[in-house]
C-alpha atoms as a PDB file:
ATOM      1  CA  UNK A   1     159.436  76.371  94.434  1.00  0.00           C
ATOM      2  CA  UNK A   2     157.910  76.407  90.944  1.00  0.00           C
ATOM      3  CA  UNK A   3     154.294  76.535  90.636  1.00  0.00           C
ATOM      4  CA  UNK A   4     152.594  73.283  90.016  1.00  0.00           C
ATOM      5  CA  UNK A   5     149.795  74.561  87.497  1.00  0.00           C
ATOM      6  CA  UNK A   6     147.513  72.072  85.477  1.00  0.00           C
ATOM      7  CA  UNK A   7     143.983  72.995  83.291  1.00  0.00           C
ATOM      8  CA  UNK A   8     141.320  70.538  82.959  1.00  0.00           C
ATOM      9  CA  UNK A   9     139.208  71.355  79.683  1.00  0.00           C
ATOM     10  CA  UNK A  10     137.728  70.317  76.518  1.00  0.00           C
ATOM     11  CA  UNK A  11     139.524  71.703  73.776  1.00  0.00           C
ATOM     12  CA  UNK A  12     136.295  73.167  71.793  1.00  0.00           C
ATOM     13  CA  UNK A  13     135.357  75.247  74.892  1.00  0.00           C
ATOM     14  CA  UNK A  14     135.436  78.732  75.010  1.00  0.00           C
ATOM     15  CA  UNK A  15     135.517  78.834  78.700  1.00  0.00           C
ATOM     16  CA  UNK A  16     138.603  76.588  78.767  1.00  0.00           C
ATOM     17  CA  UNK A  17     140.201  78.808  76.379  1.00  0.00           C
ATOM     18  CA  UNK A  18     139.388  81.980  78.519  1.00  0.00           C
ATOM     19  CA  UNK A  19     141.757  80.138  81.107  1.00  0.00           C
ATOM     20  CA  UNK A  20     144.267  79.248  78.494  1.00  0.00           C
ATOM     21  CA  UNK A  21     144.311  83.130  77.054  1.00  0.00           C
ATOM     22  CA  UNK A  22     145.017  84.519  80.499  1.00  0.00           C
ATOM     23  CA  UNK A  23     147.932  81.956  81.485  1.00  0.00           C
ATOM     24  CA  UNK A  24     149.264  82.586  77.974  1.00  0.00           C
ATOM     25  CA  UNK A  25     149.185  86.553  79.115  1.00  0.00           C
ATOM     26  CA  UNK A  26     151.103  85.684  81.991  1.00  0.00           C
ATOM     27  CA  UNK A  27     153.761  83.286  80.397  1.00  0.00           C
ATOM     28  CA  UNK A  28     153.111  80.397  82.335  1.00  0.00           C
ATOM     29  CA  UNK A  29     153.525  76.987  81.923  1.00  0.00           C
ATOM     30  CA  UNK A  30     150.844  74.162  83.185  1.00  0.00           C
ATOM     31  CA  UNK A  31     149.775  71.067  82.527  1.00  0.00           C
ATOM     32  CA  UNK A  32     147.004  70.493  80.206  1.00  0.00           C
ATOM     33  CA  UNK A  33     144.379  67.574  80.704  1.00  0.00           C
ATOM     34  CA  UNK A  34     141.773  66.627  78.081  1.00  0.00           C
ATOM     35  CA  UNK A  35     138.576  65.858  79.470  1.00  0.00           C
ATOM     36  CA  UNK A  36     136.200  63.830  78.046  1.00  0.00           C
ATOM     37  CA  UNK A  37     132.720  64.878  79.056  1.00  0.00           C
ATOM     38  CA  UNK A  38     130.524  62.561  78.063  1.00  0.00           C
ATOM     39  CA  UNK A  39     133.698  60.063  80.518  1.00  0.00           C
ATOM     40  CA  UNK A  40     134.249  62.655  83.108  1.00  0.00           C
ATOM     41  CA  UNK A  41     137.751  61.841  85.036  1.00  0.00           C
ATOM     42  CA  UNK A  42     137.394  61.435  88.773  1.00  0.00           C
ATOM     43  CA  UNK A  43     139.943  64.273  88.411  1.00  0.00           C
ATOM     44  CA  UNK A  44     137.409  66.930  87.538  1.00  0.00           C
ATOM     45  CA  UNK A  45     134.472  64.964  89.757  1.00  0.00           C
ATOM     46  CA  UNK A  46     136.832  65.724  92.667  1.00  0.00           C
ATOM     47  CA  UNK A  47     138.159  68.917  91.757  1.00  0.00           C
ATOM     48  CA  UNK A  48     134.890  70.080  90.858  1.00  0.00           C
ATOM     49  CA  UNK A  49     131.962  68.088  92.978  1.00  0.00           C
ATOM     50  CA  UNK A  50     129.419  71.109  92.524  1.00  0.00           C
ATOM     51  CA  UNK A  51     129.224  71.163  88.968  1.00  0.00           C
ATOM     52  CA  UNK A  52     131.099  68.748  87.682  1.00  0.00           C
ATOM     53  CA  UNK A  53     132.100  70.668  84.888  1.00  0.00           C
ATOM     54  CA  UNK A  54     135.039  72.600  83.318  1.00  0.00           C
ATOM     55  CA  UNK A  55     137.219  74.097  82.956  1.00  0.00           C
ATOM     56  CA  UNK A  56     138.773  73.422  86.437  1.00  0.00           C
ATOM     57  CA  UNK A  57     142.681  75.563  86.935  1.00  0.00           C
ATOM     58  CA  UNK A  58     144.201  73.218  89.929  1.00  0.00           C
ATOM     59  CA  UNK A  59     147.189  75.546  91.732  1.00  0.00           C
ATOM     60  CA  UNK A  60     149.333  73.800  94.062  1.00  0.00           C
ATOM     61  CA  UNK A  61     147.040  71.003  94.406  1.00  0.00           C
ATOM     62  CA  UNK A  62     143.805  73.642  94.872  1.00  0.00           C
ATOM     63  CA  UNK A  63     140.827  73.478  92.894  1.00  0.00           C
ATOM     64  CA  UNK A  64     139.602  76.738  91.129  1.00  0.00           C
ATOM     65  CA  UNK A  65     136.240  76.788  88.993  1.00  0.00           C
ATOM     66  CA  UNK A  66     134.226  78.969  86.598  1.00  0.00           C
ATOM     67  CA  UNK A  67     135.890  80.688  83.603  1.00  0.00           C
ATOM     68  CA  UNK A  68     136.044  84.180  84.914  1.00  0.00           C
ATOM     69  CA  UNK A  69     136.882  83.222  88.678  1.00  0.00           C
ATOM     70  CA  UNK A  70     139.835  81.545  87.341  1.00  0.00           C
ATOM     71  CA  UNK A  71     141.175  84.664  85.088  1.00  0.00           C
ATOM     72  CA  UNK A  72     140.863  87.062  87.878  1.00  0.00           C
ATOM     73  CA  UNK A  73     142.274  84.683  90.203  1.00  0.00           C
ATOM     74  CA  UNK A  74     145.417  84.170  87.328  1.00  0.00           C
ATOM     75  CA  UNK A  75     145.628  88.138  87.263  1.00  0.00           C
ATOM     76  CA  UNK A  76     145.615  88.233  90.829  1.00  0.00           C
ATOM     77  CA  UNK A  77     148.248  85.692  91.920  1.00  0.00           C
ATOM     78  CA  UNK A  78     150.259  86.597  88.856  1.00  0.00           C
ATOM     79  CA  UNK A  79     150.048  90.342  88.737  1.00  0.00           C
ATOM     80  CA  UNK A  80     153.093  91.017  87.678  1.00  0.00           C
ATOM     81  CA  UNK A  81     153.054  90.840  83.957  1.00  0.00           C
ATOM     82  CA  UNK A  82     150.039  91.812  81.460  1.00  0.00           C
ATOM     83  CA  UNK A  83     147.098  92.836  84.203  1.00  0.00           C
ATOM     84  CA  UNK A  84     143.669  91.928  82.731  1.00  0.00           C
ATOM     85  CA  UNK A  85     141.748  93.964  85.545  1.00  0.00           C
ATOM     86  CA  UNK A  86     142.197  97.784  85.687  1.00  0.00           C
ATOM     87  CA  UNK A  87     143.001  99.134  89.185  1.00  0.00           C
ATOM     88  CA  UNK A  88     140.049 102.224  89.249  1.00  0.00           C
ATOM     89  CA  UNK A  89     137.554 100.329  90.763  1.00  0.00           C
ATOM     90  CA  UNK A  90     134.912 102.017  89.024  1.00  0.00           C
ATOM     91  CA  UNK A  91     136.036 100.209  85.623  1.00  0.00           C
ATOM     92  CA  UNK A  92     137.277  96.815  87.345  1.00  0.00           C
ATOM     93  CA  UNK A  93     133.275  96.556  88.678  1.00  0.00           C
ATOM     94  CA  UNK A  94     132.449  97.863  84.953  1.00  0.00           C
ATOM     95  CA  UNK A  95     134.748  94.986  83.206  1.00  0.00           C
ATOM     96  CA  UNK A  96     133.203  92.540  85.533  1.00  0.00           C
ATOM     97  CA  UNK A  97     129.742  93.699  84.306  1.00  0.00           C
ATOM     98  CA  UNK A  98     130.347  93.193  80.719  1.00  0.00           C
ATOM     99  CA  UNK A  99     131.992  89.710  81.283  1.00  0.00           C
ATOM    100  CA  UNK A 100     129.066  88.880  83.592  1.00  0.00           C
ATOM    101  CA  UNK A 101     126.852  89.942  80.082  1.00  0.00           C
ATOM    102  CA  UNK A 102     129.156  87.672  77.981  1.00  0.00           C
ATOM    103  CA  UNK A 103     128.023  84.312  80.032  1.00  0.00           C
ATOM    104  CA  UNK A 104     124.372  85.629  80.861  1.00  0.00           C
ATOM    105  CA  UNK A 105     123.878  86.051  77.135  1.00  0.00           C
ATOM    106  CA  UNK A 106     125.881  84.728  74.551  1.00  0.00           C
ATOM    107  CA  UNK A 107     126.443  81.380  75.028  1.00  0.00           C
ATOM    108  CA  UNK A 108     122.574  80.438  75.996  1.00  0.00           C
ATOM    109  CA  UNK A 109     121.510  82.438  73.392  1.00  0.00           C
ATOM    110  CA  UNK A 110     124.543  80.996  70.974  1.00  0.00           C
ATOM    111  CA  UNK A 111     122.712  77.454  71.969  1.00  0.00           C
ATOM    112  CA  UNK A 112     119.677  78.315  70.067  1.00  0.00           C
ATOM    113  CA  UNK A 113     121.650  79.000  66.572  1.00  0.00           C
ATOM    114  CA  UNK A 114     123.374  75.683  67.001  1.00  0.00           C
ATOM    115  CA  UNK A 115     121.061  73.358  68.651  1.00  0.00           C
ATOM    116  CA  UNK A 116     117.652  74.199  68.282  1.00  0.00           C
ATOM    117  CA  UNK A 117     115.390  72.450  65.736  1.00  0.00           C
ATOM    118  CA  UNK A 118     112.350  74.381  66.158  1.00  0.00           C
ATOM    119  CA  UNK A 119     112.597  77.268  63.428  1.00  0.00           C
ATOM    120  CA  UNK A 120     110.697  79.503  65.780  1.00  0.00           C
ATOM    121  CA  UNK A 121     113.429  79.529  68.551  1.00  0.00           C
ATOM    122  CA  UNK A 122     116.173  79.389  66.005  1.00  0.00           C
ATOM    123  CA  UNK A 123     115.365  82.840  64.219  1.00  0.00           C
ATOM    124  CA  UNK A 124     114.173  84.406  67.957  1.00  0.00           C
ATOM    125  CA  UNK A 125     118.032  83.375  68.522  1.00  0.00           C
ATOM    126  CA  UNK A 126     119.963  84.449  65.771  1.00  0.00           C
ATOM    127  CA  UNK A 127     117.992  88.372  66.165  1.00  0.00           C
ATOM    128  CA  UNK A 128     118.893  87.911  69.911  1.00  0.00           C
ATOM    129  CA  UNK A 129     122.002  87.126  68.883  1.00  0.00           C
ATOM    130  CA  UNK A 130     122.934  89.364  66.586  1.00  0.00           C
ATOM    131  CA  UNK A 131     121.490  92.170  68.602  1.00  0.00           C
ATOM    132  CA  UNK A 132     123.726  91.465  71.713  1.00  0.00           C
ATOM    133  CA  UNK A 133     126.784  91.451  69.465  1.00  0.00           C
ATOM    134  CA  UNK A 134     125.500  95.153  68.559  1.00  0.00           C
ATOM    135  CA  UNK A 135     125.519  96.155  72.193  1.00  0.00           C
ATOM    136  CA  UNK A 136     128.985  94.698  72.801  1.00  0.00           C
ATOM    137  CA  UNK A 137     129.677  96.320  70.084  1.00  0.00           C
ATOM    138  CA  UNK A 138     128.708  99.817  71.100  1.00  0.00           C
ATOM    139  CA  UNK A 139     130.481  99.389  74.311  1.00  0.00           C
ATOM    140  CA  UNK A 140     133.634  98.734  72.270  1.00  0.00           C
ATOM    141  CA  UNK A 141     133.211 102.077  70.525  1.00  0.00           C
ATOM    142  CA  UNK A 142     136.233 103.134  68.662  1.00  0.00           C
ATOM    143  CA  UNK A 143     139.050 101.833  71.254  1.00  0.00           C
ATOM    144  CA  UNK A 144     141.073  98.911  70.093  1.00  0.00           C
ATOM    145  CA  UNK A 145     140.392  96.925  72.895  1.00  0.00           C
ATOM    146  CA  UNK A 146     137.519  96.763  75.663  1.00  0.00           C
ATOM    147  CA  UNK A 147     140.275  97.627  78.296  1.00  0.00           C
ATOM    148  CA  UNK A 148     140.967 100.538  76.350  1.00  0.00           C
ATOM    149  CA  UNK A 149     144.486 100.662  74.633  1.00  0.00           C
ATOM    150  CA  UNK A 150     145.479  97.552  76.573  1.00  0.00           C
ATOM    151  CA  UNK A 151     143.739  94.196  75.975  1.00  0.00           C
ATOM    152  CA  UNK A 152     142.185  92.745  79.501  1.00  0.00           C
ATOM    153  CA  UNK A 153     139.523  91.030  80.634  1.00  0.00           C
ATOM    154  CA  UNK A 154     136.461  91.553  78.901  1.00  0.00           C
ATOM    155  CA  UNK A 155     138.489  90.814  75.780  1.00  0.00           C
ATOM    156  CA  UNK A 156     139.258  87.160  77.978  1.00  0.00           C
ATOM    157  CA  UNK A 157     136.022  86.788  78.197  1.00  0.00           C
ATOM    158  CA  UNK A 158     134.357  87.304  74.623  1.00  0.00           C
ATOM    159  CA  UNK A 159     137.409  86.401  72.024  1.00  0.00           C
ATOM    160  CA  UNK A 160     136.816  82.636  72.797  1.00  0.00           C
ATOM    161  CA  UNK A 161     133.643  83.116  71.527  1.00  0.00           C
ATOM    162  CA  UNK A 162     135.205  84.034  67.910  1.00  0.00           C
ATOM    163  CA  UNK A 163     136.283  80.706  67.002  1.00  0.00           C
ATOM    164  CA  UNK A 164     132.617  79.325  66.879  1.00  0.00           C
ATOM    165  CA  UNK A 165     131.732  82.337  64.659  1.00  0.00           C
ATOM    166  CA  UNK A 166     131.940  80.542  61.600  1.00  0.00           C
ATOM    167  CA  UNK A 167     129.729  77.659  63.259  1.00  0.00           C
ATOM    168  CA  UNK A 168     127.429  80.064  64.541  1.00  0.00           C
ATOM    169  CA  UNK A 169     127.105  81.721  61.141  1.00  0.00           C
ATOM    170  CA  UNK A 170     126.963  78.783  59.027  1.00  0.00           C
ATOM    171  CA  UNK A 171     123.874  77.675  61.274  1.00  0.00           C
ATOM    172  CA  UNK A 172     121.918  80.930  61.533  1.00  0.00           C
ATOM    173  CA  UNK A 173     122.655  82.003  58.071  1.00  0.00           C
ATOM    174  CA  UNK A 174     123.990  85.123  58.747  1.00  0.00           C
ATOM    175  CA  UNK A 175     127.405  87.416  58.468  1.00  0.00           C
ATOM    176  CA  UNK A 176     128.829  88.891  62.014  1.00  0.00           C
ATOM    177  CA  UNK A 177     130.944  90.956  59.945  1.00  0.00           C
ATOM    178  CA  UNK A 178     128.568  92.423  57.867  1.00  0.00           C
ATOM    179  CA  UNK A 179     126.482  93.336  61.189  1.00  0.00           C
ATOM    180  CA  UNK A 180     128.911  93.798  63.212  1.00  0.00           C
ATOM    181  CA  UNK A 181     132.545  95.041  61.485  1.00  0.00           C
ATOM    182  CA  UNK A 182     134.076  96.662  64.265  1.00  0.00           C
ATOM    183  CA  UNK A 183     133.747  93.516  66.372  1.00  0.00           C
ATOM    184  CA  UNK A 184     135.668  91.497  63.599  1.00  0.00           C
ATOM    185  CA  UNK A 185     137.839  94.145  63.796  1.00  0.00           C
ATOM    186  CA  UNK A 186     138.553  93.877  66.787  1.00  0.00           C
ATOM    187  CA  UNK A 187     138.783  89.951  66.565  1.00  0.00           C
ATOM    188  CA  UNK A 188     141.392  90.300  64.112  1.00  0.00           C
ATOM    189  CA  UNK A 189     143.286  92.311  66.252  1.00  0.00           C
ATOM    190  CA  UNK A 190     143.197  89.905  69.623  1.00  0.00           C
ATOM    191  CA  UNK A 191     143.961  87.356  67.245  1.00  0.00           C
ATOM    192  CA  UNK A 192     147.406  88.794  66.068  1.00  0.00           C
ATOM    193  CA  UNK A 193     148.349  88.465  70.010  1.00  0.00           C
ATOM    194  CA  UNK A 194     150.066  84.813  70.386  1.00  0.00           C
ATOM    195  CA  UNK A 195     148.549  84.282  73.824  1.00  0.00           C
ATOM    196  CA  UNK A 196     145.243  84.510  71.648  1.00  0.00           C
ATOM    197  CA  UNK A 197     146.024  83.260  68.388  1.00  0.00           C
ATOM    198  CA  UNK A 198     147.836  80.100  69.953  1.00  0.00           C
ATOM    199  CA  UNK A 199     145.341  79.446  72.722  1.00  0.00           C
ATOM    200  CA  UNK A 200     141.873  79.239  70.103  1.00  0.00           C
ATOM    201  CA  UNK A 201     140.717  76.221  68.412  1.00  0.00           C
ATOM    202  CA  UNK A 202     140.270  76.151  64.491  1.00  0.00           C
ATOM    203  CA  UNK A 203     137.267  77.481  63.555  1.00  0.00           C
ATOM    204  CA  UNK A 204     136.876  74.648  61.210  1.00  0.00           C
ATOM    205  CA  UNK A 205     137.477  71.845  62.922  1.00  0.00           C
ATOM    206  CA  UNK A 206     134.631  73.844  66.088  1.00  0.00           C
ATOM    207  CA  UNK A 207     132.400  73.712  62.727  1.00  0.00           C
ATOM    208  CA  UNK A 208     133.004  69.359  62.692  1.00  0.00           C
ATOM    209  CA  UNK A 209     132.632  69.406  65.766  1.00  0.00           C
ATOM    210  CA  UNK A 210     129.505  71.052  66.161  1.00  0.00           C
ATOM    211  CA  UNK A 211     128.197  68.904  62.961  1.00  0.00           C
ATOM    212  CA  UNK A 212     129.031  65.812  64.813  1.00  0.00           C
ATOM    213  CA  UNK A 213     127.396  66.654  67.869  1.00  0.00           C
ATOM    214  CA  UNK A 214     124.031  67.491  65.963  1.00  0.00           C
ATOM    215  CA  UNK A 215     124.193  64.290  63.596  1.00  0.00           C
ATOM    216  CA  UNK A 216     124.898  62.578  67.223  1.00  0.00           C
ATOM    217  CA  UNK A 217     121.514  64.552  68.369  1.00  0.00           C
ATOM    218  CA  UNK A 218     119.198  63.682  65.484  1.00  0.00           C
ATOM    219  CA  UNK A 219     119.758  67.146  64.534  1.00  0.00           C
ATOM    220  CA  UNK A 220     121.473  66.497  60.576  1.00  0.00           C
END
């Protein structure tokens, strides 16, 4: 019996398109379901009556939730092709720590680039910012990928993140490449892997997006 597989999501997310990277890795197929979230669908309200949010993976009629949960549970059901987890222990709890840093940090701190319209805040976030692309950066080193030679999970986890770089930049008046060229590097790189390249939105159109929102906000 084939799998029945479907993704609820918002295609400017970066936490939907964690979920879409990882089934890409594995070569499955699924179901994909726009949400609306300012219309929620009593689809995600009942796969997801904690938090209401997305993305949501539903297996077989089962309800999975947050980003990261989902792509280990992907590499764990489907572990036969293109692991995203390492087996050592040791460096499975230390790829789990630096995707745990990815959604402490990034995003929140992403938010204040974007959203803020105290000037304050907004500088306090694009140093914060910039600095915890730095660290990420470090912990990269010289390896093509945070798994080492093989791209895995904390590469899942950050990637996403790459399409709003030109938003986040455009913003906060800033260049990630110029602080941070290994990390574009690197970018480049996951981006020449289909399951990456064909599962991120268009920088540009994140950049509308994000204008449209803000105009929406009283923001522009």
């Amino acid at each position: 019996m084939a799998d029945d597989i479907v993704l609820l999501s918002g295609w400017p997310s970066m936490f939907g398109m964690r979920v879409r990277v990882a089934l890409a890795e594995k070569g499955l197929k699924y179901e994909y379901r726009e949400e609306d979230l300012r219309n929620k669908s009593p689809l995600l309200l009942n796969m997801n009556p904690v938090h209401k949010k997305i993305p949501v993976l539903i297996h077989n009629g089962k309800p999975i939730s947050e980003s990261m949960i989902i792509v280990e549970y992907i590499d764990g059901v489907w572990n036969h092709k293109s692991p995203l987890l390492p087996t050592d222990p040791y460096q499975r709890a230390q790829a789990r720590f630096w995707a745990d840093y990815v959604d402490k940090k990034l995003f929140d701190i992403g938010k204040k680039i974007i959203w803020s319209t105290k000037g304050e805040e907004h500088e306090t976030g694009k140093k914060e910012f910039i600095e915890c692309l730095k660290l990420l950066e470090r912990e990269l080193g010289d390896n093509p990928y945070f798994g080492g030679e093989n791209f895995g999970f904390v590469d899942v986890s950050l990637v996403t993140f790459s399409c709003w770089f030109h938003t986040y930049e455009s913003y906060g008046n800033f260049s990630i490449e110029t602080e941070c060229p290994k990390l574009i590097a690197w970018t480049k790189r996951c981006l020449e892997k289909d399951s990456v390249s064909s599962s991120l939105a268009d920088p540009h159109k994140i950049h509308d997006y994000a204008s449209g929102v803000r105009k929406r906000l009283g923001i522009e």
